[in-house]
Structures are given as structure tokens and as C-alpha cells.
N, C-alpha and C. Protein backbone atom coordinates (compact mmCIF):
# COMPACT_ATOMS: atom_id res chain seq x y z
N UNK A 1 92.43 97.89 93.62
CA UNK A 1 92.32 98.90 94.64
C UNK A 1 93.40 99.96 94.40
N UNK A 2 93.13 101.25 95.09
CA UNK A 2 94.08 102.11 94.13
C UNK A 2 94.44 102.51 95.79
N UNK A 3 95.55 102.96 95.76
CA UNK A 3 95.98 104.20 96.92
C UNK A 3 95.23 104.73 97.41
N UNK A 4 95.30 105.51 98.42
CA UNK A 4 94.31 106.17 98.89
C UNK A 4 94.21 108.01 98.96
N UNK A 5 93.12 108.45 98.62
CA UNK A 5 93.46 109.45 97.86
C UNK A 5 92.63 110.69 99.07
N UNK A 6 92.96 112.24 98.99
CA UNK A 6 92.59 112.65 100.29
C UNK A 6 91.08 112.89 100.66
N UNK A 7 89.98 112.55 99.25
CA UNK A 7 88.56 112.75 99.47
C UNK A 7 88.70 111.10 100.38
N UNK A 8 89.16 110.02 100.17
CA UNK A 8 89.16 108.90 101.08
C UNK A 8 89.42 109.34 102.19
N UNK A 9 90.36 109.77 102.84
CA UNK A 9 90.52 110.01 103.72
C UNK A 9 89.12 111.51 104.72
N UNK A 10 89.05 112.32 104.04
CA UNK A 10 87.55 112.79 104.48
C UNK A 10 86.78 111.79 104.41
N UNK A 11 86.42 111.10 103.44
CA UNK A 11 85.03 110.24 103.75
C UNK A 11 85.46 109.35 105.23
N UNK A 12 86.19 108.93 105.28
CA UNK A 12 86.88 108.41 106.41
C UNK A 12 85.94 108.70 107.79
N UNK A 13 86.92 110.19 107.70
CA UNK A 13 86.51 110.84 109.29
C UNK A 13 85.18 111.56 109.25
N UNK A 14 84.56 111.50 107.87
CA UNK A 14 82.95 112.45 107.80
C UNK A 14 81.99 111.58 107.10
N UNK A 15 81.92 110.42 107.24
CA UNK A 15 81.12 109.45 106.12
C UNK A 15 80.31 110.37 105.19
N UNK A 16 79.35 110.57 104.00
CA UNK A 16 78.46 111.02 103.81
C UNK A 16 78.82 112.19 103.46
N UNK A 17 80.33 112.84 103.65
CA UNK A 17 80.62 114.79 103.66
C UNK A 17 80.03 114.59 101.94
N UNK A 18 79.67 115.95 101.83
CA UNK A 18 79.30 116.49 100.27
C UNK A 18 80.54 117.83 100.32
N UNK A 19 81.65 117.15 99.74
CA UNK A 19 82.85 118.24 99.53
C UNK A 19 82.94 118.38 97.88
N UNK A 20 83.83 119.44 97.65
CA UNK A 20 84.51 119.54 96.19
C UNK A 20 86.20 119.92 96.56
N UNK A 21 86.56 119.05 96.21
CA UNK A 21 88.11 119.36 96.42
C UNK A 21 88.86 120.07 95.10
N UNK A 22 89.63 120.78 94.93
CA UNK A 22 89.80 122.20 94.24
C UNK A 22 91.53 122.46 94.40
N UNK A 23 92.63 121.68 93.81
CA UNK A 23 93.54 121.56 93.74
C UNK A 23 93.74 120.82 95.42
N UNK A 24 94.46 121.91 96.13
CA UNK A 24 94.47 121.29 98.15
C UNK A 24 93.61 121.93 98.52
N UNK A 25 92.14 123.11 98.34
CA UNK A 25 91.30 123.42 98.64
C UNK A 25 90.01 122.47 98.82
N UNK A 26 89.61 122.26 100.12
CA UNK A 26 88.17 121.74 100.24
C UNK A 26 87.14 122.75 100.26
N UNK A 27 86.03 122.70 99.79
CA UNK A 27 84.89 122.90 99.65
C UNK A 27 83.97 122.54 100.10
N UNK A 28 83.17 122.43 101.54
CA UNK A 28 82.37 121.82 102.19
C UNK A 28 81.11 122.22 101.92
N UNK A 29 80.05 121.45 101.50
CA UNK A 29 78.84 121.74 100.93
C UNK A 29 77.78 121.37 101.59
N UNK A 30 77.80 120.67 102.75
CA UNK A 30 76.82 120.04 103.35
C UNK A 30 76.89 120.72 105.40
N UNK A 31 76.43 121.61 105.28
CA UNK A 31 76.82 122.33 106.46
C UNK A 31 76.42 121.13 107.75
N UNK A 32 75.81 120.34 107.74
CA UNK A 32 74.82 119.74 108.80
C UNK A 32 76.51 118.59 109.16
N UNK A 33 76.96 118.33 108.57
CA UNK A 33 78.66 117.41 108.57
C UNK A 33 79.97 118.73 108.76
N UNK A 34 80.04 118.23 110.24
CA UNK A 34 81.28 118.95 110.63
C UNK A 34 82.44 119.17 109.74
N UNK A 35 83.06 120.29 109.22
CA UNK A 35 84.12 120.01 108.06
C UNK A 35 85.47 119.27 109.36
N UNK A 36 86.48 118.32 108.75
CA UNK A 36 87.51 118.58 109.59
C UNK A 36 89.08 119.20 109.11
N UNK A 37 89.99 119.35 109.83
CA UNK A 37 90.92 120.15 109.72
C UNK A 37 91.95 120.07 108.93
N UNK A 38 92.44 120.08 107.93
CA UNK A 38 93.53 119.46 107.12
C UNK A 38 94.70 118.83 107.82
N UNK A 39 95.05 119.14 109.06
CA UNK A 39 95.70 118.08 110.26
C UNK A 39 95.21 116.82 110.31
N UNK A 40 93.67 116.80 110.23
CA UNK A 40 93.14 115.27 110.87
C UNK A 40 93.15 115.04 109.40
N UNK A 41 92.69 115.79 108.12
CA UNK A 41 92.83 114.83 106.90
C UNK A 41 94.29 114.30 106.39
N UNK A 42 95.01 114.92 106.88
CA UNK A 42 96.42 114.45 106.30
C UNK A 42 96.90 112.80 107.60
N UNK A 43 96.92 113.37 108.83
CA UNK A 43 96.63 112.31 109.22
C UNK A 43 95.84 110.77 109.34
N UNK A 44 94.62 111.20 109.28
CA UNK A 44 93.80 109.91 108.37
C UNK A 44 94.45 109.52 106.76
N UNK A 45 95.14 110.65 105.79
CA UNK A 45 95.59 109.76 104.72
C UNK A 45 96.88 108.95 105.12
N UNK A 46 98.03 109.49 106.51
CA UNK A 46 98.42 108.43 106.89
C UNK A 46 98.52 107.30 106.74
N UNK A 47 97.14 107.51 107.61
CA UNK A 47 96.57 105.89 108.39
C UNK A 47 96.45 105.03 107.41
N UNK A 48 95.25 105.88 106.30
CA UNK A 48 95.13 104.84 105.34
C UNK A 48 96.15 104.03 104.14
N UNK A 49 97.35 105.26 104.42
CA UNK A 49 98.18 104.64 103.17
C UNK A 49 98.83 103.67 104.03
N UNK A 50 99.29 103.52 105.06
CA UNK A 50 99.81 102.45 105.74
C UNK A 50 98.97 101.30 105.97
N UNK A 51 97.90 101.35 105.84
CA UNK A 51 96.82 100.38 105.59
C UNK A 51 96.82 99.49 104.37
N UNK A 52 96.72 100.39 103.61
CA UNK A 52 97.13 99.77 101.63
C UNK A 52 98.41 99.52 101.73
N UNK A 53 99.44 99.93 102.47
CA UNK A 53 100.69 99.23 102.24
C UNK A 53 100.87 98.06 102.62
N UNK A 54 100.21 97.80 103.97
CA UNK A 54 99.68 96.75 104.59
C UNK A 54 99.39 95.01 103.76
N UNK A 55 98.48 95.88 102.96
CA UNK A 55 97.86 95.08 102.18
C UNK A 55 97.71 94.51 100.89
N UNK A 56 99.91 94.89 100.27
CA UNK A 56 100.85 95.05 99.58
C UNK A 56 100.29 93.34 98.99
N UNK A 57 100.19 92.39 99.97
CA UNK A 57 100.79 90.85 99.38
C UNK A 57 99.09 90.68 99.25
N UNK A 58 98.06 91.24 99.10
CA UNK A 58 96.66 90.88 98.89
C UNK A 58 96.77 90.87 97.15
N UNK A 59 97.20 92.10 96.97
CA UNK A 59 96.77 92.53 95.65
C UNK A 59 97.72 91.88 94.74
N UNK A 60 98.81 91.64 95.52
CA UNK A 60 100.16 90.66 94.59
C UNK A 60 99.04 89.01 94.03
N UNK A 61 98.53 88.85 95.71
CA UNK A 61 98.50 87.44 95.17
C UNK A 61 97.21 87.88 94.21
N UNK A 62 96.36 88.58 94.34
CA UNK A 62 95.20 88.05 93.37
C UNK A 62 95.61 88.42 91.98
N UNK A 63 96.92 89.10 91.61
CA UNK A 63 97.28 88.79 90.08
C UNK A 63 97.42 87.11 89.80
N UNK A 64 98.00 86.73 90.72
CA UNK A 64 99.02 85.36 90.57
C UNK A 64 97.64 84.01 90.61
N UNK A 65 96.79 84.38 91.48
CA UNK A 65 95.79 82.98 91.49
C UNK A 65 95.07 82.57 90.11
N UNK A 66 94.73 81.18 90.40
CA UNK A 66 94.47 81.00 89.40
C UNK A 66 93.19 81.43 89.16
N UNK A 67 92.41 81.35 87.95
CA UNK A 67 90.62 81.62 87.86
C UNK A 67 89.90 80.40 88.29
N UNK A 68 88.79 81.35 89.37
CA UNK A 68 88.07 80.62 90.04
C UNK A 68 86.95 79.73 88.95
N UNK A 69 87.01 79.77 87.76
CA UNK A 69 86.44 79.25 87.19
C UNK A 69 87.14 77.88 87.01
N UNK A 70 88.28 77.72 87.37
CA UNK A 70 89.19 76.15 87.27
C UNK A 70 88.36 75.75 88.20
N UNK A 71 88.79 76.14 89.54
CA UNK A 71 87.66 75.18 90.99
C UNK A 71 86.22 75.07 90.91
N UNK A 72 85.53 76.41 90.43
CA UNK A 72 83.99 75.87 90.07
C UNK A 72 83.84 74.39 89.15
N UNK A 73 84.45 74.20 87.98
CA UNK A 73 84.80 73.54 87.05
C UNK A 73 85.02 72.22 87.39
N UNK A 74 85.79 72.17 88.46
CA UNK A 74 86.24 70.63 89.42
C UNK A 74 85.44 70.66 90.27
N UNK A 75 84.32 71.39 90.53
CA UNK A 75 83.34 70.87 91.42
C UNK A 75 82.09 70.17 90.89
N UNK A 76 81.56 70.80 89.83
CA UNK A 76 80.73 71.04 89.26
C UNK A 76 80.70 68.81 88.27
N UNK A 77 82.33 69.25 87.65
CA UNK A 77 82.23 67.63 87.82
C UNK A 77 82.68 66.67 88.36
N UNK A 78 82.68 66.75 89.41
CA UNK A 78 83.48 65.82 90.63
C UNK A 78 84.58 65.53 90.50
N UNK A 79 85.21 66.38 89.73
CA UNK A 79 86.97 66.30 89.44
C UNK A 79 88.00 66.73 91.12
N UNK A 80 88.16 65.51 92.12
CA UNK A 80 88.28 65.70 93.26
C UNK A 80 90.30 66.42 92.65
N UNK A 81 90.96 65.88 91.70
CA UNK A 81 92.00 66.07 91.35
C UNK A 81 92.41 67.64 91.03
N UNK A 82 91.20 67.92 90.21
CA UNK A 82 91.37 69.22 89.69
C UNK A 82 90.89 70.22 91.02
N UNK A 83 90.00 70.00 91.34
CA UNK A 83 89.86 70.67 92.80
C UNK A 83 91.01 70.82 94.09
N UNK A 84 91.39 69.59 93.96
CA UNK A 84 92.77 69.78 94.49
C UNK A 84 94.19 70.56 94.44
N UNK A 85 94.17 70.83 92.67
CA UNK A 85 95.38 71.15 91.69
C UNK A 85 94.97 73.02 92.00
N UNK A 86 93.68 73.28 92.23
CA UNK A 86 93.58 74.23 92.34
C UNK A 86 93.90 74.87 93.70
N UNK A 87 93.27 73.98 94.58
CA UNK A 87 94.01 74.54 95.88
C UNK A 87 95.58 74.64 96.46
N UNK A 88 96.21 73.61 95.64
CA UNK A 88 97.48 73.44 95.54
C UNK A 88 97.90 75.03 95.25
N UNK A 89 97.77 75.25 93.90
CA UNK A 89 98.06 76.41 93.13
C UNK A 89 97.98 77.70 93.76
N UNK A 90 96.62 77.67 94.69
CA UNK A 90 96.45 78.96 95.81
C UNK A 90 97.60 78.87 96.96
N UNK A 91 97.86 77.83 97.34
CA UNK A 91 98.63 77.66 98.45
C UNK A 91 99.64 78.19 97.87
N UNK A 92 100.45 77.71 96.79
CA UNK A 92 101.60 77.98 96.55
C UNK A 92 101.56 79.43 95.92
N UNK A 93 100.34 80.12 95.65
CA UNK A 93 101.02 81.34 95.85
C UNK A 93 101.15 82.23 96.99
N UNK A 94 99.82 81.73 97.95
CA UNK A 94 100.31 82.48 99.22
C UNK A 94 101.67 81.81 100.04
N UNK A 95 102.10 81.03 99.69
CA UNK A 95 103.41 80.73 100.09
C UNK A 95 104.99 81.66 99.41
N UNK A 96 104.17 82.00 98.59
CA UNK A 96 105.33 82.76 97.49
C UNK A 96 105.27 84.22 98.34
N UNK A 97 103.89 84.95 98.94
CA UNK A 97 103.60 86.29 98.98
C UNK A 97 102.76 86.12 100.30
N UNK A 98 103.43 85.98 101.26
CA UNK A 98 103.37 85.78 102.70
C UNK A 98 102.29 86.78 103.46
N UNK A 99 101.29 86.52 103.61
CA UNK A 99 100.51 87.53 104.35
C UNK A 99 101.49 88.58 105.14
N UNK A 100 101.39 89.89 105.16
CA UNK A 100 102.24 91.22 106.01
C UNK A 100 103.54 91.52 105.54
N UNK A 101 104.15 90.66 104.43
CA UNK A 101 105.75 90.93 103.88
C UNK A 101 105.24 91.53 102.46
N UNK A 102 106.14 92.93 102.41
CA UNK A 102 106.14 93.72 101.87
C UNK A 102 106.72 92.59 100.78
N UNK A 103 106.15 92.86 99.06
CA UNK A 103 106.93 92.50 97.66
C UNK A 103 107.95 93.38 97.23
């Protein structure tokens, strides 16, 4: 997931807008979609970057887990151990990268 960038933030508050953004110039192309004000777009990119910051220890842990192909793998042959080793492994990284604490 990347940052959030300011056509995100229009799609946001205009689902559906047909813009062209043009250095900090918008371009509204779809007259029937209210344009909104570069106040409410800077504000909605706010929102959203505090949102993705938010969501700092999501993207940490899914470097760190292991591949879900280990747990398919221990299911598939009743490896109750390896199924286990895997959930172990998840735990201990969301234990490392705490849901809401900034890395």
C-alpha cells in the first residue's frame, strides 16, 4: 500500500470524479460530479495520511509473517505441529508489532 496521494483523496470525497491533475492544478472533466475545493482536498489527504499512519504495524507485520503456504501445507497433511509452528510464528510477530504502535 503506498501513501496516500491527492487524486486519493478526491476520489475520497467524489467517488467516480473523472479529473486530470496537472502539477497542483485539477482538471475536472465530468461536470455531472461536484468538483470540491482544494480546502476539503487537502483536508481529506489529512485524514487519509493519518489513516496509513495508523496502519504503520499492518504493513510491518505482513513483511515479517510467514508464507501462507507453510499453514496450507500443515493442513492439507494433517501436520497438527506444523499448523501450530505457524500460528506460533504469526503470534510472535504481532507480538513484536503491536496493533496502533507506531515502528
Amino acid at each position: 500500500m503506498m501513501p496516500p496521494r491527492k487524486i486519493d483523496a478526491i476520489l475520497s470525497l467524489v467517488p467516480n470524479a473523472e479529473v486530470v491533475i496537472r502539477g497542483d492544478e485539477v482538471e475536472w472533466h465530468n461536470p455531472t460530479k461536484s468538483p470540491v475545493t482544494d480546502v476539503q482536498i487537502d483536508a481529506e489527504l489529512i485524514r487519509l495520511q493519518a489513516d496509513y499512519d495508523a496502519k504503520d504495524y499492518q504493513r510491518t507485520r505482513a513483511l515479517e509473517y510467514p508464507p501462507i503456504t507453510d499453514y496450507l501445507d500443515g493442513i492439507v497433511k494433517g501436520d497438527d505441529a506444523q499448523v501450530q509452528a505457524y500460528i506460533d510464528a504469526c503470534q510472535a510477530v504481532k507480538g513484536k508489532y503491536p496493533k496502533g504502535k507506531l515502528v
